[in-house]
C-alpha atoms as a PDB file:
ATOM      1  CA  UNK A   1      -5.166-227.206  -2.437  1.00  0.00           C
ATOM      2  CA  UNK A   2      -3.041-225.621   0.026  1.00  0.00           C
ATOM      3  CA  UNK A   3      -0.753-223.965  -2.430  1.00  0.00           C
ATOM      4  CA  UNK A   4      -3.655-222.887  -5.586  1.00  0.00           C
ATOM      5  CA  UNK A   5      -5.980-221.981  -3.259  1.00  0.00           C
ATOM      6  CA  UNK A   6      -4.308-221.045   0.261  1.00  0.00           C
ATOM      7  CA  UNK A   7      -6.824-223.308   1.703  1.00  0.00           C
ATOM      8  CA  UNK A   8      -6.251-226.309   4.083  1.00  0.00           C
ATOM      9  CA  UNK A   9      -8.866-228.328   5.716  1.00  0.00           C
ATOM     10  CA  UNK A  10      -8.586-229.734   8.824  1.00  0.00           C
ATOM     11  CA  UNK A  11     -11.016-233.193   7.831  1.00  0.00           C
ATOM     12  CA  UNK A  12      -8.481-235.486   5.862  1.00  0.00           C
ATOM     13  CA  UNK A  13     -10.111-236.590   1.887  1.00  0.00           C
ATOM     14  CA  UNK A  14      -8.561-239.184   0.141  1.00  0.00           C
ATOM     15  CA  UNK A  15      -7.953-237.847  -3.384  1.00  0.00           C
ATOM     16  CA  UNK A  16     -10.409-240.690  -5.588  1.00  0.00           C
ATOM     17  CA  UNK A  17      -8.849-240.482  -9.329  1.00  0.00           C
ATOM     18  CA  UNK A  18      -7.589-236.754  -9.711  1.00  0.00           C
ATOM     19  CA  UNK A  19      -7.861-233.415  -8.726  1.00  0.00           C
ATOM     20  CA  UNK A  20      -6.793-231.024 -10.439  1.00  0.00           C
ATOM     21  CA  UNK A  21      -5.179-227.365  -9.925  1.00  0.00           C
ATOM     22  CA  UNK A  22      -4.415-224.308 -12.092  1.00  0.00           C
ATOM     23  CA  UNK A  23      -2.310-221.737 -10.536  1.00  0.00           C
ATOM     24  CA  UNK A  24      -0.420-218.635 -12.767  1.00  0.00           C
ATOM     25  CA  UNK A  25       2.660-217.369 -11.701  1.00  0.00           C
ATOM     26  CA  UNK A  26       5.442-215.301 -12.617  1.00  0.00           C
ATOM     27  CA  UNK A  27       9.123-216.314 -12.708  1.00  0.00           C
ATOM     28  CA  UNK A  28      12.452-213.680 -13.021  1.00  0.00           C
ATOM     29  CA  UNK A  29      12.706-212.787 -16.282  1.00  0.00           C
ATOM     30  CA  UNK A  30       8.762-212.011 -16.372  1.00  0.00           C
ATOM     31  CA  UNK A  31       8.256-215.528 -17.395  1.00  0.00           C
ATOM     32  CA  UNK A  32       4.727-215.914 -17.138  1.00  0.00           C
ATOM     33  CA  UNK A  33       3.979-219.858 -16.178  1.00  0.00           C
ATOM     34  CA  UNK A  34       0.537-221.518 -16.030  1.00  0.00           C
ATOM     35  CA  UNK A  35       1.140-224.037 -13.529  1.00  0.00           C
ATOM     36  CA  UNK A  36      -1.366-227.328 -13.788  1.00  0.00           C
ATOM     37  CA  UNK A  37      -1.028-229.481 -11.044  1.00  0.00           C
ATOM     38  CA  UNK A  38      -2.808-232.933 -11.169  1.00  0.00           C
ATOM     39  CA  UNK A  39      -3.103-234.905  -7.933  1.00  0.00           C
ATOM     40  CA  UNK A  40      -3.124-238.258  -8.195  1.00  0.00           C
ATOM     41  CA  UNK A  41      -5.118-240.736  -5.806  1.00  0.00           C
ATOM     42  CA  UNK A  42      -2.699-243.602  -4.211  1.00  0.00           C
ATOM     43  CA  UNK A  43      -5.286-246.130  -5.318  1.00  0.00           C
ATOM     44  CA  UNK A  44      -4.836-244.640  -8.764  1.00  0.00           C
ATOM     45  CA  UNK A  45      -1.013-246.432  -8.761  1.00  0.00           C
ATOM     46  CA  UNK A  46      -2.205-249.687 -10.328  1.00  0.00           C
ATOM     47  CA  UNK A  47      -4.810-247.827 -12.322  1.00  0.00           C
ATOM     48  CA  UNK A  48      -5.557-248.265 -15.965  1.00  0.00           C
ATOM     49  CA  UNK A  49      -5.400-244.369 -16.251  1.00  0.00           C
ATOM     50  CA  UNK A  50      -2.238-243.635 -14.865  1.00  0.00           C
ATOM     51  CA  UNK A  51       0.378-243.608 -18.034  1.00  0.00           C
ATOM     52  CA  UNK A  52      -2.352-240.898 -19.138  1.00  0.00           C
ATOM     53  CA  UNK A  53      -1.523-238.827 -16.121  1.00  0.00           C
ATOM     54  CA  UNK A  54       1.852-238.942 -16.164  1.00  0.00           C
ATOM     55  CA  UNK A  55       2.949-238.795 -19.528  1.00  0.00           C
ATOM     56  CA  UNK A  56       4.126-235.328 -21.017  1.00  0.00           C
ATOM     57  CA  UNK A  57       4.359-233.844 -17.262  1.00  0.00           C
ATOM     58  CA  UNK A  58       7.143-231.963 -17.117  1.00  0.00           C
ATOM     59  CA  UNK A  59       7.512-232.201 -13.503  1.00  0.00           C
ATOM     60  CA  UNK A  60       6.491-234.773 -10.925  1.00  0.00           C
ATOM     61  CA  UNK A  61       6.442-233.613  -7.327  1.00  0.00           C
ATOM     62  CA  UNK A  62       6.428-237.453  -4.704  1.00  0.00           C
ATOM     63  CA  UNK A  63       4.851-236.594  -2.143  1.00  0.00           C
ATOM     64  CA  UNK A  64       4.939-238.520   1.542  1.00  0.00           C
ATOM     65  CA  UNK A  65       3.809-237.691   5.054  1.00  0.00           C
ATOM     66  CA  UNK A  66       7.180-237.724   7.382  1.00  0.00           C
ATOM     67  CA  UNK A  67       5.174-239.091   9.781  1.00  0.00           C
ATOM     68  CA  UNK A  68       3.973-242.327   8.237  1.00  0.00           C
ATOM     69  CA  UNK A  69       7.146-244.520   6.877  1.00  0.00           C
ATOM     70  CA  UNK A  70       4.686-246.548   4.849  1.00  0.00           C
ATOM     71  CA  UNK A  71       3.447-243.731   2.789  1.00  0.00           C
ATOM     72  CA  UNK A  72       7.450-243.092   2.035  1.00  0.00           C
ATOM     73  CA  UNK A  73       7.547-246.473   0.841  1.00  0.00           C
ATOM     74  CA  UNK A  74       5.384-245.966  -1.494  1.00  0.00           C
ATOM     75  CA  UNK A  75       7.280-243.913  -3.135  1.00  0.00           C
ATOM     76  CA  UNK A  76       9.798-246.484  -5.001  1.00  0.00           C
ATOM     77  CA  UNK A  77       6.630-247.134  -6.550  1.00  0.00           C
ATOM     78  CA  UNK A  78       5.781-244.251  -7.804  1.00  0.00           C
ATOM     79  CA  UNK A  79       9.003-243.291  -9.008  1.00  0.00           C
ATOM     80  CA  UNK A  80       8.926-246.777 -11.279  1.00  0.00           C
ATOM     81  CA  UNK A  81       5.231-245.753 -12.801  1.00  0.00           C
ATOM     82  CA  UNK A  82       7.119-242.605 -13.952  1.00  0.00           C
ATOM     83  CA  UNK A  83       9.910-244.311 -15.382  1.00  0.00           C
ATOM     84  CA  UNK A  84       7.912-246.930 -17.351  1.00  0.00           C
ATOM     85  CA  UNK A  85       5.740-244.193 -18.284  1.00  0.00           C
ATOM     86  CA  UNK A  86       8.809-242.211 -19.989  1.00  0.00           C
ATOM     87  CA  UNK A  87      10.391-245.810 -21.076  1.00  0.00           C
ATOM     88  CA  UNK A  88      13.411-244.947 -22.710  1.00  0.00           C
ATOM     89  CA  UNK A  89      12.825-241.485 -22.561  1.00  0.00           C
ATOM     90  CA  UNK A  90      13.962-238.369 -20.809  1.00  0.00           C
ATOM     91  CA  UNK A  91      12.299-238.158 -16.651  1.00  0.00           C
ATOM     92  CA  UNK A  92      10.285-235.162 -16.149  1.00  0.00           C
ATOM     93  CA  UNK A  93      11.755-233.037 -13.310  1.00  0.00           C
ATOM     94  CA  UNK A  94      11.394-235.174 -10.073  1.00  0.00           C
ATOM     95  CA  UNK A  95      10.688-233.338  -6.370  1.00  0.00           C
ATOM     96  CA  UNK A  96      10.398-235.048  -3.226  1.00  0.00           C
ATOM     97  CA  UNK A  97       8.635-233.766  -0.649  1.00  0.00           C
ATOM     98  CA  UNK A  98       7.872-234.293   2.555  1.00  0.00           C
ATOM     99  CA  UNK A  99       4.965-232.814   3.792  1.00  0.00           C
ATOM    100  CA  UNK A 100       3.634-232.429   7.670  1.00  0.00           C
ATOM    101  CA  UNK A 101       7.075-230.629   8.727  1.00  0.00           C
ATOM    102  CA  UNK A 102       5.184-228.476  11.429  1.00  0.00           C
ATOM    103  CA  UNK A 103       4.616-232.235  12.674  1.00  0.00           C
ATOM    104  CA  UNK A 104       8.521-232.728  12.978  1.00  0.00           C
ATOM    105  CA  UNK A 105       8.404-234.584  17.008  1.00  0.00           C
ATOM    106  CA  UNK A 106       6.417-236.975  15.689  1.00  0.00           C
ATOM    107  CA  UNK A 107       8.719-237.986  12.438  1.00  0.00           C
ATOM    108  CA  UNK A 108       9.301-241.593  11.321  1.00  0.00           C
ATOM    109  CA  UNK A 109      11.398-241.210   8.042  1.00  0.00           C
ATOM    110  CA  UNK A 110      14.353-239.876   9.581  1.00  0.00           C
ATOM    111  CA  UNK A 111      15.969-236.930   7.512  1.00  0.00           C
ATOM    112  CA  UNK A 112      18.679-239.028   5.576  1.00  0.00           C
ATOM    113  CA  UNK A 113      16.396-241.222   4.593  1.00  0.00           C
ATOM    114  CA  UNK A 114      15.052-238.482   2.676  1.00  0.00           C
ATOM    115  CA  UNK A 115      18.130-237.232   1.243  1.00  0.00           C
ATOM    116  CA  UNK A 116      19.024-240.524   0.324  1.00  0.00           C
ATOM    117  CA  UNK A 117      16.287-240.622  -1.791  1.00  0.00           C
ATOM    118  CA  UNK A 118      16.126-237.503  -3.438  1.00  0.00           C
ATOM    119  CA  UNK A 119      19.886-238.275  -4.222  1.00  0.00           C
ATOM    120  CA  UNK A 120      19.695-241.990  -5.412  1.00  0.00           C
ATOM    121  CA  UNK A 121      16.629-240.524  -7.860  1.00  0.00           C
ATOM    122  CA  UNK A 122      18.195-237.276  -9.226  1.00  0.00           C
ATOM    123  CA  UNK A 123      15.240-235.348  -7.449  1.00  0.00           C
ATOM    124  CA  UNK A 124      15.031-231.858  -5.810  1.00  0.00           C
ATOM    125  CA  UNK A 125      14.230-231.823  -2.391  1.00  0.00           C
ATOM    126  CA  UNK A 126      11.701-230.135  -0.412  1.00  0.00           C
ATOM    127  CA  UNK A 127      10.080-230.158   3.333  1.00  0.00           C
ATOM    128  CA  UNK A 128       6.686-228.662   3.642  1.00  0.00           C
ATOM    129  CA  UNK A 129       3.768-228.140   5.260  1.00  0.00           C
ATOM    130  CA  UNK A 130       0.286-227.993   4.065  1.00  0.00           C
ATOM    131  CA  UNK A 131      -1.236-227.323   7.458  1.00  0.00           C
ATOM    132  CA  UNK A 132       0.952-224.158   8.029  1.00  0.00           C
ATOM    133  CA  UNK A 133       1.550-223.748   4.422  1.00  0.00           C
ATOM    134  CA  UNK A 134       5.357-223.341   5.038  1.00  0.00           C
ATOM    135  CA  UNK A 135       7.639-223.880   1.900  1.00  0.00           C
ATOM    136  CA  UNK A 136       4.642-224.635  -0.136  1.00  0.00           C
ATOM    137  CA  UNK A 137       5.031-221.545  -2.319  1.00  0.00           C
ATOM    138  CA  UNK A 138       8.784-222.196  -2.237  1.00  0.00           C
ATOM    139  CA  UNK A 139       8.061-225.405  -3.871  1.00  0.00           C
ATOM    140  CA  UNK A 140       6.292-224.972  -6.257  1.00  0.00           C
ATOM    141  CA  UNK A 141       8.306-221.621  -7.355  1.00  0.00           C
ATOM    142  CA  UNK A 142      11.535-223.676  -7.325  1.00  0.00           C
ATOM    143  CA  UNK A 143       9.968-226.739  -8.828  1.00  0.00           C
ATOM    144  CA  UNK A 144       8.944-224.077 -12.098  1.00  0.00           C
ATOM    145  CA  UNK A 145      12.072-222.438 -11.827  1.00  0.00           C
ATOM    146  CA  UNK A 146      14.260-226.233 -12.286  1.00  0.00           C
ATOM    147  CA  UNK A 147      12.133-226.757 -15.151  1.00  0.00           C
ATOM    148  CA  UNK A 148      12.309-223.963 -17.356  1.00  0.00           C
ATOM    149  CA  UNK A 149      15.641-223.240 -15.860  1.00  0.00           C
ATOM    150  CA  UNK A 150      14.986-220.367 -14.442  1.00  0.00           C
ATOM    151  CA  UNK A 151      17.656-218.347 -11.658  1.00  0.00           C
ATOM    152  CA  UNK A 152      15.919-217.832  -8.732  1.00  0.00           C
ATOM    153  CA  UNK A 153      18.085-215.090  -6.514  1.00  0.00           C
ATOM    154  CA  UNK A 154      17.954-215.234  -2.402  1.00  0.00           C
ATOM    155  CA  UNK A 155      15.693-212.191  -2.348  1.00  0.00           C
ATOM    156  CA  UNK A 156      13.125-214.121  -4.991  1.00  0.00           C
ATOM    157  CA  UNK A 157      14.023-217.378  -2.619  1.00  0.00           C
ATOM    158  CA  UNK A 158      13.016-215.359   0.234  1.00  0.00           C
ATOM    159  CA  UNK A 159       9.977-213.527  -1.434  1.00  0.00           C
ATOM    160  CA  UNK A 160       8.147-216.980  -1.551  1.00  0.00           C
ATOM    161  CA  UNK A 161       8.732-218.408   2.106  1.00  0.00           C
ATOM    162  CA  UNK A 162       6.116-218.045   4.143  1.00  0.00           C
ATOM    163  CA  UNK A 163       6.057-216.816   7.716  1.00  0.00           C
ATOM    164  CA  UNK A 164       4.248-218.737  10.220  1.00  0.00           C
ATOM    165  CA  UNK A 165       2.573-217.193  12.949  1.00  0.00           C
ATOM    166  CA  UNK A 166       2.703-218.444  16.450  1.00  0.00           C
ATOM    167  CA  UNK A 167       0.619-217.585  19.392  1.00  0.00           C
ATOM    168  CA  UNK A 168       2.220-217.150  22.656  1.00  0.00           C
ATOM    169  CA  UNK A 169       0.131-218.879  25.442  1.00  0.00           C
ATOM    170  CA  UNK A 170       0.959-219.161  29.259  1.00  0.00           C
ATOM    171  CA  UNK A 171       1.130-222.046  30.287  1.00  0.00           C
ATOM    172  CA  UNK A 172       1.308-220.742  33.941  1.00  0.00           C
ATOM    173  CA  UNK A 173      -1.948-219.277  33.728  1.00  0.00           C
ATOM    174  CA  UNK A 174      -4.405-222.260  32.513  1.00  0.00           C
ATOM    175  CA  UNK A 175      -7.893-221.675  33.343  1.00  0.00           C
ATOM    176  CA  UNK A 176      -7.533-224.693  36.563  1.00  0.00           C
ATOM    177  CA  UNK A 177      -5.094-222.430  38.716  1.00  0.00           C
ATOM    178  CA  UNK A 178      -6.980-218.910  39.478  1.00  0.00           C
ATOM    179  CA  UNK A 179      -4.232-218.069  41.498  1.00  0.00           C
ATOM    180  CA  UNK A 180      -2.614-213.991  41.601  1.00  0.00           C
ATOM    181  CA  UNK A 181      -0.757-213.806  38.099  1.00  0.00           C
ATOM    182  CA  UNK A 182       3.003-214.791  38.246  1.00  0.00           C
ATOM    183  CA  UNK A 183       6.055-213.719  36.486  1.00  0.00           C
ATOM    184  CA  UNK A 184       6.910-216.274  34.106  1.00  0.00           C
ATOM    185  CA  UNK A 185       9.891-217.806  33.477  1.00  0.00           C
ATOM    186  CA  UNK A 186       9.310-219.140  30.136  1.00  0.00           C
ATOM    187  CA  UNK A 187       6.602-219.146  27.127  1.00  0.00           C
ATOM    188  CA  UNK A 188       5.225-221.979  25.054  1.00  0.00           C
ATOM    189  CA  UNK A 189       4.825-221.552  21.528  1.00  0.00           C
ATOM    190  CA  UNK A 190       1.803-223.488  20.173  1.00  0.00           C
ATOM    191  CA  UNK A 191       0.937-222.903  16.893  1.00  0.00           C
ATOM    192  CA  UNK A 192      -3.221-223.403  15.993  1.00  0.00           C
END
Protein backbone atom coordinates (compact mmCIF):
# COMPACT_ATOMS: atom_id res chain seq x y z
CA UNK A 1 0.00 0.00 0.00
CA UNK A 2 2.75 2.10 1.05
CA UNK A 3 4.59 2.00 -2.21
CA UNK A 4 1.18 2.05 -5.03
CA UNK A 5 -0.48 4.33 -3.11
CA UNK A 6 2.00 6.43 -0.77
CA UNK A 7 -0.34 5.59 1.94
CA UNK A 8 0.46 3.94 5.36
CA UNK A 9 -1.91 3.42 8.13
CA UNK A 10 -1.09 3.55 11.45
CA UNK A 11 -3.99 0.54 12.62
CA UNK A 12 -2.18 -2.83 11.65
CA UNK A 13 -4.73 -5.29 8.99
CA UNK A 14 -3.85 -8.63 8.50
CA UNK A 15 -3.91 -9.18 4.72
CA UNK A 16 -7.05 -12.20 4.55
CA UNK A 17 -6.33 -14.01 0.99
CA UNK A 18 -4.84 -11.17 -1.32
CA UNK A 19 -4.58 -7.76 -2.04
CA UNK A 20 -3.69 -6.66 -4.83
CA UNK A 21 -1.67 -3.54 -6.39
CA UNK A 22 -1.12 -2.00 -9.85
CA UNK A 23 1.51 0.55 -10.05
CA UNK A 24 3.15 1.89 -13.76
CA UNK A 25 6.49 2.90 -13.90
CA UNK A 26 9.19 3.77 -16.10
CA UNK A 27 12.65 2.16 -16.24
CA UNK A 28 16.06 3.69 -18.27
CA UNK A 29 15.67 2.94 -21.56
CA UNK A 30 11.90 4.31 -21.42
CA UNK A 31 10.85 0.88 -20.54
CA UNK A 32 7.44 1.32 -19.61
CA UNK A 33 6.56 -1.55 -16.76
CA UNK A 34 3.09 -2.28 -15.33
CA UNK A 35 3.99 -3.45 -12.04
CA UNK A 36 1.19 -5.97 -10.31
CA UNK A 37 1.92 -6.66 -6.95
CA UNK A 38 -0.16 -9.40 -5.13
CA UNK A 39 0.08 -9.59 -1.34
CA UNK A 40 -0.31 -12.62 0.05
CA UNK A 41 -1.96 -13.33 3.60
CA UNK A 42 0.47 -15.55 6.00
CA UNK A 43 -2.52 -17.77 6.65
CA UNK A 44 -2.70 -18.12 2.89
CA UNK A 45 0.85 -20.40 3.19
CA UNK A 46 -0.96 -23.72 3.58
CA UNK A 47 -3.75 -22.52 1.35
CA UNK A 48 -5.32 -24.42 -1.47
CA UNK A 49 -4.86 -21.18 -3.62
CA UNK A 50 -1.42 -20.50 -3.25
CA UNK A 51 0.43 -22.41 -6.39
CA UNK A 52 -2.21 -20.04 -8.24
CA UNK A 53 -0.55 -17.02 -6.76
CA UNK A 54 2.71 -17.77 -7.24
CA UNK A 55 3.05 -19.37 -10.38
CA UNK A 56 4.19 -17.25 -13.51
CA UNK A 57 5.38 -14.29 -11.02
CA UNK A 58 8.29 -13.11 -12.21
CA UNK A 59 9.42 -11.74 -9.03
CA UNK A 60 8.75 -12.62 -5.41
CA UNK A 61 9.60 -9.97 -2.86
CA UNK A 62 9.80 -12.12 1.26
CA UNK A 63 8.91 -9.91 3.29
CA UNK A 64 9.63 -9.93 7.39
CA UNK A 65 9.38 -7.41 10.19
CA UNK A 66 13.16 -7.01 11.72
CA UNK A 67 11.61 -6.73 14.74
CA UNK A 68 9.80 -10.03 15.15
CA UNK A 69 12.38 -13.15 14.56
CA UNK A 70 9.35 -15.38 14.15
CA UNK A 71 7.96 -13.63 11.20
CA UNK A 72 11.74 -14.16 9.65
CA UNK A 73 11.26 -17.67 10.23
CA UNK A 74 8.70 -17.88 8.29
CA UNK A 75 10.37 -17.19 5.60
CA UNK A 76 12.16 -20.75 4.86
CA UNK A 77 8.69 -21.43 4.30
CA UNK A 78 7.86 -19.33 1.96
CA UNK A 79 10.81 -19.64 -0.02
CA UNK A 80 9.91 -23.69 -0.29
CA UNK A 81 6.09 -22.80 -1.55
CA UNK A 82 7.97 -20.94 -4.34
CA UNK A 83 10.20 -23.59 -5.17
CA UNK A 84 7.58 -26.40 -5.31
CA UNK A 85 5.53 -24.03 -7.12
CA UNK A 86 8.32 -23.65 -10.00
CA UNK A 87 9.28 -27.57 -9.44
CA UNK A 88 11.94 -28.13 -11.71
CA UNK A 89 11.72 -24.93 -13.17
CA UNK A 90 13.50 -21.64 -13.32
CA UNK A 91 12.82 -19.25 -9.59
CA UNK A 92 11.26 -16.04 -10.30
CA UNK A 93 13.50 -13.17 -9.09
CA UNK A 94 13.66 -13.50 -5.21
CA UNK A 95 13.96 -10.09 -2.79
CA UNK A 96 14.21 -10.09 0.79
CA UNK A 97 13.18 -7.48 2.66
CA UNK A 98 13.09 -6.34 5.79
CA UNK A 99 10.68 -3.95 6.58
CA UNK A 100 10.27 -1.60 9.94
CA UNK A 101 14.01 -0.19 9.47
CA UNK A 102 12.97 3.26 11.05
CA UNK A 103 12.34 0.66 14.02
CA UNK A 104 16.15 -0.36 13.94
CA UNK A 105 16.75 -0.13 18.33
CA UNK A 106 14.31 -2.44 18.64
CA UNK A 107 15.73 -5.23 15.98
CA UNK A 108 15.72 -8.98 16.67
CA UNK A 109 17.07 -10.53 13.34
CA UNK A 110 20.40 -9.22 13.59
CA UNK A 111 21.80 -7.90 10.14
CA UNK A 112 23.81 -11.11 9.08
CA UNK A 113 21.17 -13.04 9.63
CA UNK A 114 19.70 -11.27 6.85
CA UNK A 115 22.49 -11.41 4.55
CA UNK A 116 22.85 -14.86 5.21
CA UNK A 117 19.72 -15.40 3.84
CA UNK A 118 19.49 -13.40 0.94
CA UNK A 119 22.90 -15.13 0.08
CA UNK A 120 22.11 -18.87 0.87
CA UNK A 121 18.73 -18.13 -1.50
CA UNK A 122 20.26 -16.21 -4.48
CA UNK A 123 17.96 -13.18 -3.43
CA UNK A 124 18.44 -9.35 -3.67
CA UNK A 125 18.41 -7.62 -0.61
CA UNK A 126 16.55 -4.78 0.66
CA UNK A 127 15.79 -2.80 4.14
CA UNK A 128 12.71 -0.72 4.19
CA UNK A 129 10.28 1.02 5.77
CA UNK A 130 6.65 1.25 5.18
CA UNK A 131 5.97 3.66 8.02
CA UNK A 132 8.52 6.27 6.66
CA UNK A 133 8.35 4.87 3.26
CA UNK A 134 12.22 4.80 3.03
CA UNK A 135 13.70 2.48 0.24
CA UNK A 136 10.27 1.46 -0.71
CA UNK A 137 10.46 3.08 -4.14
CA UNK A 138 14.06 1.85 -4.31
CA UNK A 139 12.70 -1.55 -4.07
CA UNK A 140 10.50 -1.93 -6.08
CA UNK A 141 12.53 0.12 -8.94
CA UNK A 142 15.48 -2.26 -8.40
CA UNK A 143 13.34 -5.32 -7.99
CA UNK A 144 11.88 -4.29 -11.94
CA UNK A 145 15.13 -3.33 -12.96
CA UNK A 146 16.80 -7.25 -11.86
CA UNK A 147 14.06 -8.61 -13.76
CA UNK A 148 14.01 -7.21 -17.04
CA UNK A 149 17.64 -6.52 -16.59
CA UNK A 150 17.58 -3.25 -16.65
CA UNK A 151 20.97 -0.73 -15.62
CA UNK A 152 19.98 1.37 -13.08
CA UNK A 153 22.82 4.37 -12.81
CA UNK A 154 23.58 6.13 -9.17
CA UNK A 155 21.68 9.23 -10.25
CA UNK A 156 18.43 6.83 -11.23
CA UNK A 157 19.52 4.90 -7.74
CA UNK A 158 19.35 8.14 -6.10
CA UNK A 159 16.21 9.55 -7.97
CA UNK A 160 14.08 6.83 -6.14
CA UNK A 161 15.32 7.14 -2.38
CA UNK A 162 13.26 8.86 -0.41
CA UNK A 163 14.10 11.57 2.09
CA UNK A 164 12.71 11.37 5.45
CA UNK A 165 11.83 14.27 7.31
CA UNK A 166 12.60 14.74 10.92
CA UNK A 167 11.30 17.22 13.35
CA UNK A 168 13.61 18.78 15.73
CA UNK A 169 12.03 18.93 19.28
CA UNK A 170 13.65 20.26 22.58
CA UNK A 171 13.77 18.18 24.84
CA UNK A 172 14.86 20.95 27.34
CA UNK A 173 11.79 22.73 26.93
CA UNK A 174 8.86 20.04 27.68
CA UNK A 175 5.71 21.58 28.64
CA UNK A 176 6.48 20.34 32.82
CA UNK A 177 9.54 22.84 33.22
CA UNK A 178 8.20 26.60 32.47
CA UNK A 179 11.39 27.74 33.40
CA UNK A 180 13.37 31.04 31.28
CA UNK A 181 14.42 29.26 27.89
CA UNK A 182 18.01 27.77 27.94
CA UNK A 183 20.69 27.33 25.45
CA UNK A 184 20.76 23.87 24.50
CA UNK A 185 23.37 21.69 24.25
CA UNK A 186 21.95 19.12 22.09
CA UNK A 187 18.66 18.25 19.90
CA UNK A 188 16.61 15.10 19.68
CA UNK A 189 15.48 13.95 16.49
CA UNK A 190 12.07 12.21 16.70
CA UNK A 191 10.57 11.39 13.71
CA UNK A 192 6.28 11.32 13.79
Amino acid sequence: MRYSQENFSKHYGQTVGLDFYLKRIQLPGNVNVALQVWDIGGQTLGGTMLDNYIFGAHGVVLVYDITNYSSFENLEDWYSAVKKVCHSGPLPHIALVGNKSDLEHMRSVKQDKHLKFAQDHAASSYLVSARTGESVDLCFQKVAADILQVKLSKPEVEQYQRVVKAQLTDSNNSSQHKMAPAQPTSSLCTIT
